[in-house]
C-alpha atoms as a PDB file:
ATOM      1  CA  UNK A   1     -25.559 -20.990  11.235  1.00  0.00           C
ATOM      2  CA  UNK A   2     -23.614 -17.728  11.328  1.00  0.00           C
ATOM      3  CA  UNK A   3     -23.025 -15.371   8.421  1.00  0.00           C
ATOM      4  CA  UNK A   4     -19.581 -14.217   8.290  1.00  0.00           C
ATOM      5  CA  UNK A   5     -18.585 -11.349   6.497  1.00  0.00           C
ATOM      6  CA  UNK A   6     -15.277 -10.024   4.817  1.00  0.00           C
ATOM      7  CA  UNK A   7     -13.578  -7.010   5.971  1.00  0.00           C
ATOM      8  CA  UNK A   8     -11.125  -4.455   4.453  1.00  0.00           C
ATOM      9  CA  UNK A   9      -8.015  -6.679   5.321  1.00  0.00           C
ATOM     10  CA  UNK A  10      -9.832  -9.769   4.066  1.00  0.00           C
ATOM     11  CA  UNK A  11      -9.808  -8.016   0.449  1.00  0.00           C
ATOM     12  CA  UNK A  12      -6.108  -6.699   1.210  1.00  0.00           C
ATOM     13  CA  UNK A  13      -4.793  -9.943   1.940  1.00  0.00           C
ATOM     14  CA  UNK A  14      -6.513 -11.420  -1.390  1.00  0.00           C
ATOM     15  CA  UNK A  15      -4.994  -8.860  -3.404  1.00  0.00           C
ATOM     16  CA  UNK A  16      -1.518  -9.545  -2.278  1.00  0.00           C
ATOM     17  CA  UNK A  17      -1.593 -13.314  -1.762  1.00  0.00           C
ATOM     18  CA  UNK A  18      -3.736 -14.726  -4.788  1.00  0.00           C
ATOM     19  CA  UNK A  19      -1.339 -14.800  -7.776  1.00  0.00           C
ATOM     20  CA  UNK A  20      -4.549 -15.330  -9.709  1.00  0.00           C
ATOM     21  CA  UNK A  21      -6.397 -12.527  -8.470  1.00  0.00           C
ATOM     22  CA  UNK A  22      -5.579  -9.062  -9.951  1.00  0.00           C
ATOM     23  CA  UNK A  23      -8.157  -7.099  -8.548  1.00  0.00           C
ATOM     24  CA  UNK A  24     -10.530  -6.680  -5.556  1.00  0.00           C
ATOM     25  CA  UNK A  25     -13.202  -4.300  -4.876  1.00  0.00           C
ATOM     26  CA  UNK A  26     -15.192  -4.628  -1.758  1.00  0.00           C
ATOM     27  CA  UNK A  27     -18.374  -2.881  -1.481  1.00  0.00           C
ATOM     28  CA  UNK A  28     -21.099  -2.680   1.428  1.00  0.00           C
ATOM     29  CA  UNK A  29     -24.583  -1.731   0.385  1.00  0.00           C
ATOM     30  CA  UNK A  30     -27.074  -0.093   3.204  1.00  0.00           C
ATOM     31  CA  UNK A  31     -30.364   0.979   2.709  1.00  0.00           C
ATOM     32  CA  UNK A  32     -30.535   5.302   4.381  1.00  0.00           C
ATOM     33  CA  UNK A  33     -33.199   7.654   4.897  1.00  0.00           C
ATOM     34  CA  UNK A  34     -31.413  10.684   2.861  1.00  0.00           C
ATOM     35  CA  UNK A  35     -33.060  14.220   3.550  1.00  0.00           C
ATOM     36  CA  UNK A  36     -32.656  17.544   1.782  1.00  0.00           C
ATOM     37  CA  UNK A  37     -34.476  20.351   2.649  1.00  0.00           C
ATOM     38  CA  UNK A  38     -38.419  19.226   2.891  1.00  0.00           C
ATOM     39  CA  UNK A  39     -37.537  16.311   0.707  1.00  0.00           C
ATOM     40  CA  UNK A  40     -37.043  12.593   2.076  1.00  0.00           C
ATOM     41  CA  UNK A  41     -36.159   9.424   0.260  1.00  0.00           C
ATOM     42  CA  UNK A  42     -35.439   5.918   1.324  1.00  0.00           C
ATOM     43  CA  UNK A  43     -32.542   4.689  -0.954  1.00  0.00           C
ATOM     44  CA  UNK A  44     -30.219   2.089  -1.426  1.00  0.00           C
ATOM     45  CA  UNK A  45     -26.338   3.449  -1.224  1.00  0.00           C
ATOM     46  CA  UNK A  46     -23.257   1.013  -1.826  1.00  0.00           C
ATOM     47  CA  UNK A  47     -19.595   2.384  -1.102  1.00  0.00           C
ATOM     48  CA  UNK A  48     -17.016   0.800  -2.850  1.00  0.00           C
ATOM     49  CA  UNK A  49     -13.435   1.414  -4.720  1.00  0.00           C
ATOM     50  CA  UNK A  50     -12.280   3.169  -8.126  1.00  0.00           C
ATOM     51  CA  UNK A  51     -11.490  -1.027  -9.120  1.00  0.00           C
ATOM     52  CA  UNK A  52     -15.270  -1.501  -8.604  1.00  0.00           C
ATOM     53  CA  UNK A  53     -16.154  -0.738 -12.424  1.00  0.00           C
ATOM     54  CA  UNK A  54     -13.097  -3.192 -14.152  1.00  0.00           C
ATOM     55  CA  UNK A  55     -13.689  -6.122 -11.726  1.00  0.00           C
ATOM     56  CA  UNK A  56     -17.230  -5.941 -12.353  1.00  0.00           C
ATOM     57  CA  UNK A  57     -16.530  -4.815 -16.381  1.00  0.00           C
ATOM     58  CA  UNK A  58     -19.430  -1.993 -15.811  1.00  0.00           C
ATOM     59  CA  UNK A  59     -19.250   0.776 -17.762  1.00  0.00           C
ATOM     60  CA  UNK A  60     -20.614   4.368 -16.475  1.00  0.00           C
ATOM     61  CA  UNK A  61     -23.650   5.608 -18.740  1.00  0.00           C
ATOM     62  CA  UNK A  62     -23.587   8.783 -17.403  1.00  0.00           C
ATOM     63  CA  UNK A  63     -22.208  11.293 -15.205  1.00  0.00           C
ATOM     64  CA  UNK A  64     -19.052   9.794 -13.654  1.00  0.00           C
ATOM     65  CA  UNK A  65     -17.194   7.163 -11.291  1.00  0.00           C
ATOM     66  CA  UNK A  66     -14.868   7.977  -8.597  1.00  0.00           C
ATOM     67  CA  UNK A  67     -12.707  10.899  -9.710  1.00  0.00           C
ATOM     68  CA  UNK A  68      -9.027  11.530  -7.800  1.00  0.00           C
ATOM     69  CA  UNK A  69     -10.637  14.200  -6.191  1.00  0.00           C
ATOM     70  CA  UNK A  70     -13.097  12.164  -4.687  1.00  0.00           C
ATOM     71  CA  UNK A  71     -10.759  10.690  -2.629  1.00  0.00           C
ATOM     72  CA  UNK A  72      -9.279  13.603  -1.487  1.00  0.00           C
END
């Protein structure tokens, strides 16, 4: 069996074709080795949209979310 995976036009075309849907927010999680300076750690990072936190109904604890200038 195959595993078949959604891409960016996948959640495009759901957004504009679904009249039930009113919100998408893909999101693709990776596990990196992130460096800075002498430091290493092996962590989990997940991209996704500014839609991510209403779809989801997550609130931010602290710090922020995406910002405008983020995506700048």
């Amino acid at each position: 069996m195959s595993t078949k995976t959604l891409v960016w036009g996948d959640a495009t075309a759901i957004a504009n074709q679904v009249r039930t849907i009113t919100e998408v927010t893909p999101e693709i999680n990776n596990r990196q080795l992130i460096t800075y300076r002498n430091r290493n750690s092996n962590s989990q990072l997940m991209g996704t949209t500014r839609e991510f936190l209403s779809v989801r109904s997550f609130e931010v604890a602290k710090g922020q979310f995406i910002s405008e200038l983020d995506l700048k």
